[in-house]
C-alpha atoms as a PDB file:
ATOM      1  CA  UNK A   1      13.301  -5.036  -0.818  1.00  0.00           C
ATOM      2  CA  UNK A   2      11.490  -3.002  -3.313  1.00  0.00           C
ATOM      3  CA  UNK A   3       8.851  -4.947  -5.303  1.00  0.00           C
ATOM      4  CA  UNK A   4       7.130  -4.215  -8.874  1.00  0.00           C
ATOM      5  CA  UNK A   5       3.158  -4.159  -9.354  1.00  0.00           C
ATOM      6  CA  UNK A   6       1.696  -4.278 -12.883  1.00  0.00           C
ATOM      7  CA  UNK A   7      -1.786  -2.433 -13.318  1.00  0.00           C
ATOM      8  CA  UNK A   8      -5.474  -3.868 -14.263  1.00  0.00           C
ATOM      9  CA  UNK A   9      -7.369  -1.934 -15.902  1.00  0.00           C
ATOM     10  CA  UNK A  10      -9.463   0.273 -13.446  1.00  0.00           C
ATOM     11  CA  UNK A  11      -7.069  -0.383 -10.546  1.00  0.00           C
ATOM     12  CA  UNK A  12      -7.231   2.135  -7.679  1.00  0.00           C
ATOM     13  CA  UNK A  13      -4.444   2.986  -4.824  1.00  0.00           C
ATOM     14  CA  UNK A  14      -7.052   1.362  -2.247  1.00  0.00           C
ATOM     15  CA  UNK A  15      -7.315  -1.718  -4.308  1.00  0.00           C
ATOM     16  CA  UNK A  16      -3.383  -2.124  -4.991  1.00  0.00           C
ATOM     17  CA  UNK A  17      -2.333  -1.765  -1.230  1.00  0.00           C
ATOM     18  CA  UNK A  18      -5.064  -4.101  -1.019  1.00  0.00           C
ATOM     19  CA  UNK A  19      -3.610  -7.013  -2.944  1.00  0.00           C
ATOM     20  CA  UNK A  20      -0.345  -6.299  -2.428  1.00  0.00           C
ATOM     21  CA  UNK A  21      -0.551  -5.586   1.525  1.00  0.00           C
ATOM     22  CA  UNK A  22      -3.740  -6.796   2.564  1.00  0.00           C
ATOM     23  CA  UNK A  23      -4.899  -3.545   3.991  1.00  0.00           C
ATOM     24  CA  UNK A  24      -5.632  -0.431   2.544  1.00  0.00           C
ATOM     25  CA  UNK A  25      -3.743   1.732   4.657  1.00  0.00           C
ATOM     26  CA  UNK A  26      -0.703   1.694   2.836  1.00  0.00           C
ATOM     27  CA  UNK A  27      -2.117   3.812   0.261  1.00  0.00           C
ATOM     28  CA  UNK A  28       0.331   6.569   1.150  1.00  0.00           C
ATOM     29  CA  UNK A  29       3.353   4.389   1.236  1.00  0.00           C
ATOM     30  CA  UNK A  30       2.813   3.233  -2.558  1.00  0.00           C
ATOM     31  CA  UNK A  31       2.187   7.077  -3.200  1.00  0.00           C
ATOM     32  CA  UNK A  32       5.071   8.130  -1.801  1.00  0.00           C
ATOM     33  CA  UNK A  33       6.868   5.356  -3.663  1.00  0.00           C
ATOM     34  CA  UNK A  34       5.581   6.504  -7.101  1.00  0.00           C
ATOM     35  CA  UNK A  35       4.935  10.429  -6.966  1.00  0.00           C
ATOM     36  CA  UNK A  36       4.958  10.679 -10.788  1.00  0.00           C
ATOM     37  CA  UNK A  37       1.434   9.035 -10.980  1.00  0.00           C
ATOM     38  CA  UNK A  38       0.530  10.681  -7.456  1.00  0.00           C
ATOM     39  CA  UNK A  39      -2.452  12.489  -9.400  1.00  0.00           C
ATOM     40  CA  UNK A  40      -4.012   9.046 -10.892  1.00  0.00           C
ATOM     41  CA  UNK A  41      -7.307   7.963  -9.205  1.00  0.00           C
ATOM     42  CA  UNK A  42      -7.870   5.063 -11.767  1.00  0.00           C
ATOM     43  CA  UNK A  43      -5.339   3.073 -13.512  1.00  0.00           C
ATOM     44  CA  UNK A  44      -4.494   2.185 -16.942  1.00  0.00           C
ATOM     45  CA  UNK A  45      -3.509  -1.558 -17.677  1.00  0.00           C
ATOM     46  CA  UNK A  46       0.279  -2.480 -17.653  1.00  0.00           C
ATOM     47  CA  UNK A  47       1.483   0.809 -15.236  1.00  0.00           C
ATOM     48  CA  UNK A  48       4.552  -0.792 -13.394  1.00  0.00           C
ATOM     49  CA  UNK A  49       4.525   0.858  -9.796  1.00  0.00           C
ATOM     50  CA  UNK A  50       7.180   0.514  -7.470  1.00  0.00           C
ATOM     51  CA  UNK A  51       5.934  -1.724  -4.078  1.00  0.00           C
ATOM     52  CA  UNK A  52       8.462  -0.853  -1.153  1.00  0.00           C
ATOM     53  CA  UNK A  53       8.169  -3.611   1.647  1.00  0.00           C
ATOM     54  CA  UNK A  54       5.848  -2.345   4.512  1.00  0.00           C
ATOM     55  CA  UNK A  55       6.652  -3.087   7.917  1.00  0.00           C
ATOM     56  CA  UNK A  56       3.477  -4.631   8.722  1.00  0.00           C
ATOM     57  CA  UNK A  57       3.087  -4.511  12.118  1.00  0.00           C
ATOM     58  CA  UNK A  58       0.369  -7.392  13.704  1.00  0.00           C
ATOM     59  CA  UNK A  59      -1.961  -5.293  15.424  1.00  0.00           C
ATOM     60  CA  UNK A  60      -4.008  -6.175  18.395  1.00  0.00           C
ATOM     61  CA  UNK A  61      -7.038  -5.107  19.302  1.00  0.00           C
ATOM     62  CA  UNK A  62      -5.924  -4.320  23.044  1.00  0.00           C
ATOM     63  CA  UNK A  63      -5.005  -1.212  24.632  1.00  0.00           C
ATOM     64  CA  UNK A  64      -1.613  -0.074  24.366  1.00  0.00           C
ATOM     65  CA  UNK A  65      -0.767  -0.337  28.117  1.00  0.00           C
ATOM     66  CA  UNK A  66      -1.518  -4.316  27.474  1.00  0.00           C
ATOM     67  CA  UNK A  67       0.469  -4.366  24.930  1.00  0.00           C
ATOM     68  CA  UNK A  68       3.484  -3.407  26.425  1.00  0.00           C
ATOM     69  CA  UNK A  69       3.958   0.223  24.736  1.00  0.00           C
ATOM     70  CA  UNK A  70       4.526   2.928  26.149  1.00  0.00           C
END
């Protein structure tokens, strides 16, 4: 399910995954989702980026052998 995001003024990759993802590590995800603007650092108002659905994955803070991963 791929979602649209319409640009503030000033907006940054950070600050999108932010809002949209609640994290900031999906920065390269919404790159990879909109090379054409892959070179922007700050936004313009009313860019419309493409927002592909992240598999967020609920991380815990224990060790992976706790978790059950191998």
């Amino acid at each position: 399910m791929d979602n649209r995001y319409i640009t503030s003024q000033g907006d940054t990759w950070d600050m999108i995954s932010y809002k949209v993802y609640g994290n900031e590590k999906y920065v390269d995800k919404l790159i990879q989702a909109n090379l054409h603007y892959k070179e922007v650092i700050i936004f313009s108002a009313n860019v419309k980026l493409n927002i592909p659905e992240a598999n967020l994955i609920n991380e815990s803070k224990l060790p992976p052998w706790k978790r059950g991963v191998q």
